[in-house]
N, C-alpha and C. Protein backbone atom coordinates (compact mmCIF):
# COMPACT_ATOMS: atom_id res chain seq x y z
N UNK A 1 -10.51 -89.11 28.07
CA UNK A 1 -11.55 -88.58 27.24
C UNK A 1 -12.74 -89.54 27.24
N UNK A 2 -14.08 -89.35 27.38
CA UNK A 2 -15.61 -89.37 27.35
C UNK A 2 -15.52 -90.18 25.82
N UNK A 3 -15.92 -91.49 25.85
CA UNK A 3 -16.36 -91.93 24.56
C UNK A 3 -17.83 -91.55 24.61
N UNK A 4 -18.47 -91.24 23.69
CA UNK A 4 -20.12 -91.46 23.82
C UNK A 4 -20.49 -92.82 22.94
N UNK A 5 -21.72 -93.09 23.13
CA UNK A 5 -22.22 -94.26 22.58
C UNK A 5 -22.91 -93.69 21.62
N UNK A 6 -23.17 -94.12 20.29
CA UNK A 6 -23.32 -94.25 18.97
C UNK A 6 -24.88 -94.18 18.95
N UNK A 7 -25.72 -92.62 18.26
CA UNK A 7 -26.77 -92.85 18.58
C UNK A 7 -27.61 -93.42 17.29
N UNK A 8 -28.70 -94.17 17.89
CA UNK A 8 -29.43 -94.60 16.58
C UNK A 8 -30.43 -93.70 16.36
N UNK A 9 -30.85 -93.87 15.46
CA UNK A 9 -31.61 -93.20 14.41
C UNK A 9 -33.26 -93.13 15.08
N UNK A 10 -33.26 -91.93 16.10
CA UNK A 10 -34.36 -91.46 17.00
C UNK A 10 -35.84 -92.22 15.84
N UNK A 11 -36.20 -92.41 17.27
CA UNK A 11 -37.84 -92.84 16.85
C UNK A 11 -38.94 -92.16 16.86
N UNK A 12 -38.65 -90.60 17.48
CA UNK A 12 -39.34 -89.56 17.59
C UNK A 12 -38.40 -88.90 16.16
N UNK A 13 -38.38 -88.68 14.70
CA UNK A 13 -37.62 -88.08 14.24
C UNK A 13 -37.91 -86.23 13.94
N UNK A 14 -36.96 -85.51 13.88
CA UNK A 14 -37.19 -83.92 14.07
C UNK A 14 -37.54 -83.23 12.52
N UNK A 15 -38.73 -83.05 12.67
CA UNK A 15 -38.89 -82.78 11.74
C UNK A 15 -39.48 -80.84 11.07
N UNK A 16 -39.82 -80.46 12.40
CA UNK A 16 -39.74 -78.86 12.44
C UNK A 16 -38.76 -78.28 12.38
N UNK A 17 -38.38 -77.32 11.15
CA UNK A 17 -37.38 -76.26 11.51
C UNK A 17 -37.88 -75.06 12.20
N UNK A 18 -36.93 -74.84 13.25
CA UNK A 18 -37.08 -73.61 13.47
C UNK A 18 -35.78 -72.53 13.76
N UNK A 19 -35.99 -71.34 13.78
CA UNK A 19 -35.16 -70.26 13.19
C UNK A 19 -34.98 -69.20 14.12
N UNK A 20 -34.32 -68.85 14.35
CA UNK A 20 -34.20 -67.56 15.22
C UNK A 20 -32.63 -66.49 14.72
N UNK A 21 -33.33 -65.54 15.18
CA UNK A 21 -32.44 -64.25 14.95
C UNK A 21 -31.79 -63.99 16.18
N UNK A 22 -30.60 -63.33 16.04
CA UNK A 22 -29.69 -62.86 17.51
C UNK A 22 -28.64 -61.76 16.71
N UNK A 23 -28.83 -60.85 17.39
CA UNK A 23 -28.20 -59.54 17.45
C UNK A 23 -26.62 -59.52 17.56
N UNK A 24 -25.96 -58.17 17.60
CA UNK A 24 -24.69 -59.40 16.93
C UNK A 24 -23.85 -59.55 18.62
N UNK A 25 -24.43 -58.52 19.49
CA UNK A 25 -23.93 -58.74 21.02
C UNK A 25 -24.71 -60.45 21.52
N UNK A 26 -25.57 -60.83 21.10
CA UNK A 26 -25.96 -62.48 21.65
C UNK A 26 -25.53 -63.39 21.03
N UNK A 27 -25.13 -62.82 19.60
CA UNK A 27 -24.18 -63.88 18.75
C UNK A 27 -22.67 -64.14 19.42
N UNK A 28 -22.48 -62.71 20.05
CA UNK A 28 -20.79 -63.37 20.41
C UNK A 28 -20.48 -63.81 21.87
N UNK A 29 -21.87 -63.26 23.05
CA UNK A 29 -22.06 -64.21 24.08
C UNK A 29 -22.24 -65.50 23.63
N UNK A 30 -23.30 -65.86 22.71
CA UNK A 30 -23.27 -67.47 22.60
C UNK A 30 -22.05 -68.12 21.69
N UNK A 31 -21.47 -67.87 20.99
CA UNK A 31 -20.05 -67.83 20.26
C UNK A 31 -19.11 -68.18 21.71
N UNK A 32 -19.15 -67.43 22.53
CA UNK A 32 -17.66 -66.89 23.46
C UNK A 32 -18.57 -67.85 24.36
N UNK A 33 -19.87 -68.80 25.25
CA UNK A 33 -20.13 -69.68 25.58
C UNK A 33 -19.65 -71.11 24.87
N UNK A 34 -19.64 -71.04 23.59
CA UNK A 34 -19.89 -72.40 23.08
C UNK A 34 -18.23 -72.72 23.05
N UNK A 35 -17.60 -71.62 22.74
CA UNK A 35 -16.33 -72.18 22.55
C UNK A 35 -15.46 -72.37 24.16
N UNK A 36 -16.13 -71.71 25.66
CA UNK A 36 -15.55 -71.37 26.73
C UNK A 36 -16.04 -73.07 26.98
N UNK A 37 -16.90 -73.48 26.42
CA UNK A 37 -17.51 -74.94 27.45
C UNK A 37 -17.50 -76.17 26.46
N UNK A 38 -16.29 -75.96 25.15
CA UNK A 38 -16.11 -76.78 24.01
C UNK A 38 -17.08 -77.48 23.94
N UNK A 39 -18.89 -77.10 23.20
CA UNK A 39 -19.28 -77.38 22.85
C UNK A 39 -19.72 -77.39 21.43
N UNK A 40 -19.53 -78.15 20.58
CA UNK A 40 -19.28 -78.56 18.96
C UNK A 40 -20.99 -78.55 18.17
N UNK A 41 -21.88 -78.99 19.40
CA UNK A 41 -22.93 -79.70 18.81
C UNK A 41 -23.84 -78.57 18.98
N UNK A 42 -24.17 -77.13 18.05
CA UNK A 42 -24.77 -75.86 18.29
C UNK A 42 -26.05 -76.10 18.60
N UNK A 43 -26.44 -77.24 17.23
CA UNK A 43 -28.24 -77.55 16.93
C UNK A 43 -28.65 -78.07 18.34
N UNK A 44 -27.83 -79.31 19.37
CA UNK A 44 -28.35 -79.83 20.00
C UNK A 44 -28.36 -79.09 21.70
N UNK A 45 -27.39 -77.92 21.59
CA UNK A 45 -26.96 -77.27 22.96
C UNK A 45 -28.30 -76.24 22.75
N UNK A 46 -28.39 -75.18 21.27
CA UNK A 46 -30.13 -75.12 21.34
C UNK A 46 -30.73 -75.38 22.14
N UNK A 47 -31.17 -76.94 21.29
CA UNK A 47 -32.63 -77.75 21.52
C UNK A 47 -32.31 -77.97 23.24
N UNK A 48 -31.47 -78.58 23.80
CA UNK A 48 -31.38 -78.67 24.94
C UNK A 48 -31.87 -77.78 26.24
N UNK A 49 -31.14 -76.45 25.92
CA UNK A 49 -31.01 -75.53 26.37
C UNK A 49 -32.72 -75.08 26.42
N UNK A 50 -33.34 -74.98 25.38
CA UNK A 50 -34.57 -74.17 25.02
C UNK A 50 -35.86 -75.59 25.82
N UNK A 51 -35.70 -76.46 25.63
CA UNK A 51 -36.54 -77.20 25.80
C UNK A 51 -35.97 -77.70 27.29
N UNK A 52 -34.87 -77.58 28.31
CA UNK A 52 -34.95 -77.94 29.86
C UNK A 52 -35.55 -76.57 30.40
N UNK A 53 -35.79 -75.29 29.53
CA UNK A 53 -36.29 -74.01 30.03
C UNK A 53 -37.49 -74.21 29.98
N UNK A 54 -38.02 -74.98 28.94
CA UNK A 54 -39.93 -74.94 28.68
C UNK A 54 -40.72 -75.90 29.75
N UNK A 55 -39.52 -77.17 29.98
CA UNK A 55 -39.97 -78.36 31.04
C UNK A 55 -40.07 -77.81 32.12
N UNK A 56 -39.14 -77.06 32.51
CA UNK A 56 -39.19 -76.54 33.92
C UNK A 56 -40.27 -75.79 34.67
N UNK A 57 -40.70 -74.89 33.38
CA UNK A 57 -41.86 -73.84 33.38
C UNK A 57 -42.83 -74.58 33.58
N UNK A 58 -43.18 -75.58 32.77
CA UNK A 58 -44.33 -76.09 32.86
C UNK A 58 -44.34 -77.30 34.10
N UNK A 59 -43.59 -77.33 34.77
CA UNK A 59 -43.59 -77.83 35.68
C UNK A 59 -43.73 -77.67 36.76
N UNK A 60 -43.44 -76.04 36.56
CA UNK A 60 -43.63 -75.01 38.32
C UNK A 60 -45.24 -74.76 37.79
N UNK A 61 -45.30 -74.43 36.64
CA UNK A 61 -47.13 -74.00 36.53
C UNK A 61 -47.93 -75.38 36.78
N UNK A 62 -48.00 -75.85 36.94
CA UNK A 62 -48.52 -77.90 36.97
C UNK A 62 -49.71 -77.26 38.00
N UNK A 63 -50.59 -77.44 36.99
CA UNK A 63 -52.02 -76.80 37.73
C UNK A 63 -52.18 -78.23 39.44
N UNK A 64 -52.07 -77.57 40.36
CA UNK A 64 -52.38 -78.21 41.36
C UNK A 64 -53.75 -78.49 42.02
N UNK A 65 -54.47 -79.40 43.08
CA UNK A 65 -55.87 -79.41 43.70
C UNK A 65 -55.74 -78.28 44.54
N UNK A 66 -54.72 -78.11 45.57
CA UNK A 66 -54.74 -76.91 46.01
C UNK A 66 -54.11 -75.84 45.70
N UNK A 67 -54.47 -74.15 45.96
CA UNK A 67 -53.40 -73.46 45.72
C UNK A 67 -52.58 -73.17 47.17
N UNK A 68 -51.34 -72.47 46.25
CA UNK A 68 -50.34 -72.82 47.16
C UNK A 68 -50.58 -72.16 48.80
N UNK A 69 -51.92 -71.00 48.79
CA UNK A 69 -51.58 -71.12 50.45
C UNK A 69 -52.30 -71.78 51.04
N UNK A 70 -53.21 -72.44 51.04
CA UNK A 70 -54.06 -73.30 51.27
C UNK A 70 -53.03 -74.66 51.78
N UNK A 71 -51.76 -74.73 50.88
CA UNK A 71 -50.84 -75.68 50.94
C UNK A 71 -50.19 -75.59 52.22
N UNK A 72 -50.27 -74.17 52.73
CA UNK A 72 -49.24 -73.56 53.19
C UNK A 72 -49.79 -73.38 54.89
N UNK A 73 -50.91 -73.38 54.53
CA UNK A 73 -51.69 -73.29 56.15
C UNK A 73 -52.14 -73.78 56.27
């Protein structure tokens, strides 16, 4: 078993709540996920989850000097 290391007390601290609704078919996909991949920590599989989706996006949009066919030919 995975010890983790003991986290300290973030220096960025969270201070927005935010809230969302789910229907009761996305409640028991994410229910029947969390318990298939024994994950305990709901708030942080969230935040995780929602925020490697927003990085990514904004990472394929990353305004470039050229566009891409210009890149391309």
């Amino acid at each position: 078993m995975k010890k983790r290391k003991k986290h300290i007390a973030s220096a960025l601290p969270r201070t927005h709540k935010v809230t969302i609704l789910l229907n009761d078919e996305e409640y028991k996909v994410m229910h029947r996920y969390l318990s298939k991949y024994k994950i305990t920590n709901r708030s942080r599989w969230m935040r995780e989850t929602v925020m490697s989706s927003v990085f990514r996006r904004l990472s394929e949009d990353y305004p470039t000097l050229f566009s891409e066919p210009e890149m391309r030919g």
